[in-house]
C-alpha atoms as a PDB file:
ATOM      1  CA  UNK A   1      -3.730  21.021  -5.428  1.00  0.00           C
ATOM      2  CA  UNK A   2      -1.816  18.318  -6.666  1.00  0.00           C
ATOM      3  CA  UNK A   3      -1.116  15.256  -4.914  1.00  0.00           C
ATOM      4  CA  UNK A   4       2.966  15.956  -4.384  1.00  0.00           C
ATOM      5  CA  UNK A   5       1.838  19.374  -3.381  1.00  0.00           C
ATOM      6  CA  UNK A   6      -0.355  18.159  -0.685  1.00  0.00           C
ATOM      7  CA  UNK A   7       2.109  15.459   0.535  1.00  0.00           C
ATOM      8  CA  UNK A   8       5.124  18.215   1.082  1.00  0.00           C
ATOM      9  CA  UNK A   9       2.340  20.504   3.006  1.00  0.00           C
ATOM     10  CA  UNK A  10      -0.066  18.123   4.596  1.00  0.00           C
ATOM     11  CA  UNK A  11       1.099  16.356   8.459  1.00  0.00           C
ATOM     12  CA  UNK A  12       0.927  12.498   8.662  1.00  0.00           C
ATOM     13  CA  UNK A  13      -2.178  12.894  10.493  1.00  0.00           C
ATOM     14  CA  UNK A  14      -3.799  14.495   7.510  1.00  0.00           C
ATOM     15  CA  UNK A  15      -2.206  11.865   5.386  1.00  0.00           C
ATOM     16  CA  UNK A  16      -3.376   9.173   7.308  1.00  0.00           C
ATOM     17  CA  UNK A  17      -7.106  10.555   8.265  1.00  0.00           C
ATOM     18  CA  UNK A  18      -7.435  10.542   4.079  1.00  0.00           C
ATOM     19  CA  UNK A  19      -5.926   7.149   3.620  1.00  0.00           C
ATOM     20  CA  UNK A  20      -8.247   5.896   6.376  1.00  0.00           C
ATOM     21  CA  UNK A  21     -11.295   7.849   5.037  1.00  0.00           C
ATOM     22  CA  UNK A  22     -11.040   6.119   1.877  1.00  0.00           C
ATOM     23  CA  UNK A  23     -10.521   2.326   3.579  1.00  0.00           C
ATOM     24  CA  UNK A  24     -12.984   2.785   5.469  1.00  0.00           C
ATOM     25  CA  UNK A  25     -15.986   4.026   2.544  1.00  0.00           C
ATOM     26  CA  UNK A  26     -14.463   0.460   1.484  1.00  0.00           C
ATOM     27  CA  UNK A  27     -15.458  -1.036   4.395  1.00  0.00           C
ATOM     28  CA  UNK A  28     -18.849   1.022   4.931  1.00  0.00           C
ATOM     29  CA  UNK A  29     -19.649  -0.587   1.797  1.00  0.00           C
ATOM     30  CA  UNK A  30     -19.344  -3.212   3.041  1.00  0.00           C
ATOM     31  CA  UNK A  31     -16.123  -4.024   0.336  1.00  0.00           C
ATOM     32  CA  UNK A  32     -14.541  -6.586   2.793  1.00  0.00           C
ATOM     33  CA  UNK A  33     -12.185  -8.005   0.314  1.00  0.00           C
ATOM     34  CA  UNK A  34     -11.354  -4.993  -1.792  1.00  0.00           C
ATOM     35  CA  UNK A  35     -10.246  -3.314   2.107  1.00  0.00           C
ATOM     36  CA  UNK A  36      -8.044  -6.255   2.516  1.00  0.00           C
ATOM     37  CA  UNK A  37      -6.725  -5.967  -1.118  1.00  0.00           C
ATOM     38  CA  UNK A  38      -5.904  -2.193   0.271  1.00  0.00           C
ATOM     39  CA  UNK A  39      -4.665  -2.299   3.323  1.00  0.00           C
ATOM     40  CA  UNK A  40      -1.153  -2.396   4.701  1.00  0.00           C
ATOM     41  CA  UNK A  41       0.962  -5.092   3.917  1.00  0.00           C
ATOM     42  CA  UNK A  42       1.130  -5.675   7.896  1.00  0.00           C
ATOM     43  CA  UNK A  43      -2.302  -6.397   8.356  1.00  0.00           C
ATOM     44  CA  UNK A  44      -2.336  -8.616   5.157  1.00  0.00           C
ATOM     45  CA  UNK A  45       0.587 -10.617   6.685  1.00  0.00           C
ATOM     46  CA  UNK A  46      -1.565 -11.160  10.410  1.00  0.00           C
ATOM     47  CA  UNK A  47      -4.517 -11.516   9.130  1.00  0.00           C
ATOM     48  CA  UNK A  48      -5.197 -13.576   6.020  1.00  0.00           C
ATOM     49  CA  UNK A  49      -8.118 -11.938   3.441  1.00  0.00           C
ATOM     50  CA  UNK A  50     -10.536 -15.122   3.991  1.00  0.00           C
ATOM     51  CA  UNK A  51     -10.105 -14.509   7.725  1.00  0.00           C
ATOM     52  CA  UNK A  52     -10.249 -10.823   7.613  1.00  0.00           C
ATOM     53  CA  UNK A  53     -13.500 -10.924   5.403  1.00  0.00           C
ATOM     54  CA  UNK A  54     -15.519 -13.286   7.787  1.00  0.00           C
ATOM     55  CA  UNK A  55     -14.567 -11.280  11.059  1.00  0.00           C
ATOM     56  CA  UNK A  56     -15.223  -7.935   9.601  1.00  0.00           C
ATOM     57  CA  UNK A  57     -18.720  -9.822   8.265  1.00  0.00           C
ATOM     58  CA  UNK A  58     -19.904 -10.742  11.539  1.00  0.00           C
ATOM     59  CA  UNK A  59     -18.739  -7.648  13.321  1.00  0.00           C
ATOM     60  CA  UNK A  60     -20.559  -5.141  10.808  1.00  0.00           C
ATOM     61  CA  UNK A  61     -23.440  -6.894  10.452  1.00  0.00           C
ATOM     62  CA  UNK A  62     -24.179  -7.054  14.218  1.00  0.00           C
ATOM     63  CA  UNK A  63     -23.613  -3.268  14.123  1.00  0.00           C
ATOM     64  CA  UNK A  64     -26.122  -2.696  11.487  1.00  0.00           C
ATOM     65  CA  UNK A  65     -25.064   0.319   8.857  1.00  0.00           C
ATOM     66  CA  UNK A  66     -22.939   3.368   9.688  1.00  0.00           C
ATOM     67  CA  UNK A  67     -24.771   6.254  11.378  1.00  0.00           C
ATOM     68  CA  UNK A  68     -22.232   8.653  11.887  1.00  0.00           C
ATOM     69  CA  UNK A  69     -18.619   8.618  12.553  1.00  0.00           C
ATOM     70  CA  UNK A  70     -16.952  11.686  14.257  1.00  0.00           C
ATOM     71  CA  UNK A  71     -12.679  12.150  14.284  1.00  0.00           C
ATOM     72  CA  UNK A  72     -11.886  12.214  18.042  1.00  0.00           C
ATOM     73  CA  UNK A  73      -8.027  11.776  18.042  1.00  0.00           C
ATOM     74  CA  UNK A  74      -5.274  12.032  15.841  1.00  0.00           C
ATOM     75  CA  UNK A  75      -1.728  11.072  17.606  1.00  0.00           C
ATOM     76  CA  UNK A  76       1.395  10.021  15.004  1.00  0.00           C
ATOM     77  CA  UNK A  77       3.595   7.670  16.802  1.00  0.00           C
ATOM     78  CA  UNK A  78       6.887   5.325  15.390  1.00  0.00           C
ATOM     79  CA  UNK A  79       6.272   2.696  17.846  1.00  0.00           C
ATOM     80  CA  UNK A  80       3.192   0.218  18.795  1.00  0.00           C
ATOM     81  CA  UNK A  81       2.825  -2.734  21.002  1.00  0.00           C
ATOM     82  CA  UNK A  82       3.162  -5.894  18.831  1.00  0.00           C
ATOM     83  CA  UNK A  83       4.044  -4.118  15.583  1.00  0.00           C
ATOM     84  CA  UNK A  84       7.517  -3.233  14.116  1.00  0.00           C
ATOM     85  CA  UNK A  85       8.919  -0.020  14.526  1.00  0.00           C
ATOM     86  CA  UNK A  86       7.584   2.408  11.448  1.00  0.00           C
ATOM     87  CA  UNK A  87       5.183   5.627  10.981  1.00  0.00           C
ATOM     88  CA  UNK A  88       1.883   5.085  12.235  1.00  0.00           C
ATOM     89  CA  UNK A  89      -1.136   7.236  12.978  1.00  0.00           C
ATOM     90  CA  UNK A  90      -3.683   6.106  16.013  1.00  0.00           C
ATOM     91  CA  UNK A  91      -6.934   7.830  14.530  1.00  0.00           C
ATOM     92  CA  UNK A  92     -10.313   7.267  17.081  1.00  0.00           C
ATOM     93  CA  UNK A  93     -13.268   7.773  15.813  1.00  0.00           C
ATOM     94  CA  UNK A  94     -16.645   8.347  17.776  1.00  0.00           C
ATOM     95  CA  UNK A  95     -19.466   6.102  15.723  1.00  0.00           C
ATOM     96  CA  UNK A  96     -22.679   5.208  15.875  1.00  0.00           C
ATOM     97  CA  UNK A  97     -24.308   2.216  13.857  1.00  0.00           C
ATOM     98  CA  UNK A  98     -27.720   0.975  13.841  1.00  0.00           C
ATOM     99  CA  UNK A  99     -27.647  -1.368  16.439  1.00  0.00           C
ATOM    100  CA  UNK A 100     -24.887   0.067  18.348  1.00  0.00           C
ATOM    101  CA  UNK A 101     -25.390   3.478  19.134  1.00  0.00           C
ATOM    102  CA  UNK A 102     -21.781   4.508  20.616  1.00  0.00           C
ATOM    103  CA  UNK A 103     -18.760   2.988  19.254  1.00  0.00           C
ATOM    104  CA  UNK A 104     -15.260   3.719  19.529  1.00  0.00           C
ATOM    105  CA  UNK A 105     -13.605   3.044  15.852  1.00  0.00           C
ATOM    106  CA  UNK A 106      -9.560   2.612  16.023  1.00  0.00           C
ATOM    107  CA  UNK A 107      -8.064   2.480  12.553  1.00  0.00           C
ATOM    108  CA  UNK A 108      -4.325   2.609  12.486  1.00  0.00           C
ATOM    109  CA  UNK A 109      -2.543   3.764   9.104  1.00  0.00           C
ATOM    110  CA  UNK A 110       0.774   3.020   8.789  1.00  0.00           C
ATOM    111  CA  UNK A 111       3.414   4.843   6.227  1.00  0.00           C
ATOM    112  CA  UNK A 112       4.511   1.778   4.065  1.00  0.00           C
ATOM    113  CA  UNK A 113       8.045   1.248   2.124  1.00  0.00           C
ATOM    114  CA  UNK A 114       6.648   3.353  -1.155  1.00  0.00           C
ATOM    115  CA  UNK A 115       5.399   6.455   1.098  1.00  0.00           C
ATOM    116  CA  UNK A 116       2.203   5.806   0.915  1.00  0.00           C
ATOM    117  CA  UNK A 117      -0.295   5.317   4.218  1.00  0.00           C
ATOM    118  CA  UNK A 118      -2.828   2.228   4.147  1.00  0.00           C
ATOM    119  CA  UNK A 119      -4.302   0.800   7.218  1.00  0.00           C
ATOM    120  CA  UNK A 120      -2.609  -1.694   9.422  1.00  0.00           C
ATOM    121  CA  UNK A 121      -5.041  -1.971  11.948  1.00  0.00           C
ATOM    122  CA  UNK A 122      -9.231  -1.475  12.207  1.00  0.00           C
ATOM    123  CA  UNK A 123     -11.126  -2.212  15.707  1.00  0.00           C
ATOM    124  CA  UNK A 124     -14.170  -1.395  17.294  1.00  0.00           C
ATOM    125  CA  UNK A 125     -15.257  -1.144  20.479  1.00  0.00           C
END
Protein backbone atom coordinates (compact mmCIF):
# COMPACT_ATOMS: atom_id res chain seq x y z
CA UNK A 1 0.00 0.00 0.00
CA UNK A 2 1.49 3.09 -0.86
CA UNK A 3 1.81 5.95 1.30
CA UNK A 4 -0.88 8.38 -0.76
CA UNK A 5 -3.02 5.31 -0.78
CA UNK A 6 -3.03 4.96 2.88
CA UNK A 7 -3.41 8.73 3.56
CA UNK A 8 -6.82 8.98 1.26
CA UNK A 9 -8.10 5.65 3.26
CA UNK A 10 -6.61 5.84 6.68
CA UNK A 11 -8.65 8.37 9.64
CA UNK A 12 -6.44 10.98 11.44
CA UNK A 13 -6.40 8.76 14.30
CA UNK A 14 -4.61 6.13 12.29
CA UNK A 15 -2.43 8.83 10.92
CA UNK A 16 -1.55 10.14 14.05
CA UNK A 17 -1.22 6.67 16.20
CA UNK A 18 1.68 5.94 13.26
CA UNK A 19 3.26 9.32 13.48
CA UNK A 20 3.29 8.91 17.27
CA UNK A 21 4.47 5.24 17.11
CA UNK A 22 7.44 6.25 15.31
CA UNK A 23 8.30 9.49 17.83
CA UNK A 24 7.96 7.67 20.36
CA UNK A 25 10.57 4.34 19.29
CA UNK A 26 12.64 7.78 19.11
CA UNK A 27 12.08 8.49 22.41
CA UNK A 28 12.13 4.73 23.79
CA UNK A 29 15.51 4.92 22.53
CA UNK A 30 16.09 7.13 24.35
CA UNK A 31 16.82 9.63 20.94
CA UNK A 32 15.96 12.84 22.96
CA UNK A 33 17.30 15.18 20.42
CA UNK A 34 16.52 13.39 17.20
CA UNK A 35 12.45 13.46 18.85
CA UNK A 36 12.87 17.12 19.16
CA UNK A 37 14.45 17.40 15.63
CA UNK A 38 10.94 15.49 14.71
CA UNK A 39 8.41 16.81 16.37
CA UNK A 40 5.90 19.51 15.57
CA UNK A 41 6.99 22.79 14.94
CA UNK A 42 4.65 23.80 18.04
CA UNK A 43 6.40 21.96 20.51
CA UNK A 44 9.81 23.11 19.03
CA UNK A 45 8.60 26.75 19.41
CA UNK A 46 7.50 26.08 23.55
CA UNK A 47 9.95 24.10 24.32
CA UNK A 48 13.52 24.69 23.19
CA UNK A 49 15.63 21.18 22.16
CA UNK A 50 18.29 21.79 25.14
CA UNK A 51 15.28 22.12 27.45
CA UNK A 52 13.25 19.41 25.96
CA UNK A 53 16.31 16.94 26.09
CA UNK A 54 17.09 17.47 29.89
CA UNK A 55 13.31 17.13 31.01
CA UNK A 56 12.61 14.14 28.94
CA UNK A 57 16.26 12.86 30.56
CA UNK A 58 15.21 13.07 34.00
CA UNK A 59 11.68 11.93 33.47
CA UNK A 60 12.71 8.59 31.56
CA UNK A 61 15.34 7.76 33.53
CA UNK A 62 13.32 7.82 36.79
CA UNK A 63 10.89 5.54 34.90
CA UNK A 64 13.47 3.06 34.05
CA UNK A 65 12.92 1.35 30.31
CA UNK A 66 9.58 0.80 28.58
CA UNK A 67 7.64 -2.30 29.66
CA UNK A 68 4.69 -2.14 27.72
CA UNK A 69 2.56 0.49 26.31
CA UNK A 70 -1.15 -0.29 25.46
CA UNK A 71 -3.46 2.39 23.01
CA UNK A 72 -6.34 3.36 25.37
CA UNK A 73 -7.91 6.37 23.48
CA UNK A 74 -7.93 7.85 20.28
CA UNK A 75 -10.20 11.22 20.09
CA UNK A 76 -9.36 13.83 16.90
CA UNK A 77 -10.20 17.25 18.01
CA UNK A 78 -9.46 21.03 16.15
CA UNK A 79 -9.23 22.75 19.36
CA UNK A 80 -6.94 22.45 22.70
CA UNK A 81 -6.48 24.53 25.73
CA UNK A 82 -3.36 26.73 25.20
CA UNK A 83 -2.69 25.70 21.59
CA UNK A 84 -3.90 27.33 18.30
CA UNK A 85 -6.72 26.10 16.57
CA UNK A 86 -5.49 23.08 14.01
CA UNK A 87 -5.94 19.08 13.65
CA UNK A 88 -4.88 17.30 16.56
CA UNK A 89 -5.20 13.77 17.86
CA UNK A 90 -5.31 13.15 21.93
CA UNK A 91 -3.81 9.48 21.87
CA UNK A 92 -3.55 7.82 25.80
CA UNK A 93 -1.61 5.24 26.22
CA UNK A 94 -1.64 2.71 29.25
CA UNK A 95 2.37 2.06 30.13
CA UNK A 96 4.32 0.45 32.31
CA UNK A 97 8.17 1.17 32.88
CA UNK A 98 10.53 -0.35 35.18
CA UNK A 99 10.17 1.66 38.02
CA UNK A 100 6.76 2.82 37.39
CA UNK A 101 4.48 0.17 36.88
CA UNK A 102 1.19 2.16 35.65
CA UNK A 103 1.55 5.17 33.63
CA UNK A 104 -0.72 7.15 31.68
CA UNK A 105 1.30 8.33 28.33
CA UNK A 106 -0.48 11.49 26.47
CA UNK A 107 1.16 12.20 23.14
CA UNK A 108 -0.64 14.72 21.05
CA UNK A 109 0.05 14.74 17.12
CA UNK A 110 -0.88 17.55 15.41
CA UNK A 111 -1.52 17.81 11.37
CA UNK A 112 1.17 20.46 10.40
CA UNK A 113 1.08 23.07 7.28
CA UNK A 114 2.66 20.21 4.74
CA UNK A 115 -0.05 17.44 5.84
CA UNK A 116 1.97 15.63 7.67
CA UNK A 117 1.27 14.63 11.65
CA UNK A 118 4.34 15.02 14.19
CA UNK A 119 3.86 15.36 17.84
CA UNK A 120 3.08 18.57 19.58
CA UNK A 121 2.74 17.38 22.87
CA UNK A 122 4.27 14.12 25.09
CA UNK A 123 3.31 13.74 29.01
CA UNK A 124 3.23 11.23 31.48
CA UNK A 125 1.51 10.68 34.34
Amino acid sequence: MSAGLLSATAKPEQEAQMAAGQWLALIDAGKFAEGWKTAAAYLQKAAPQQQFIQSLDAVRKSLGKLVSRKLKSAKYTRSLPGAPDGEYVILQFDSSFEKKKEAVETVTPMREKDGKWKVSGYFIK
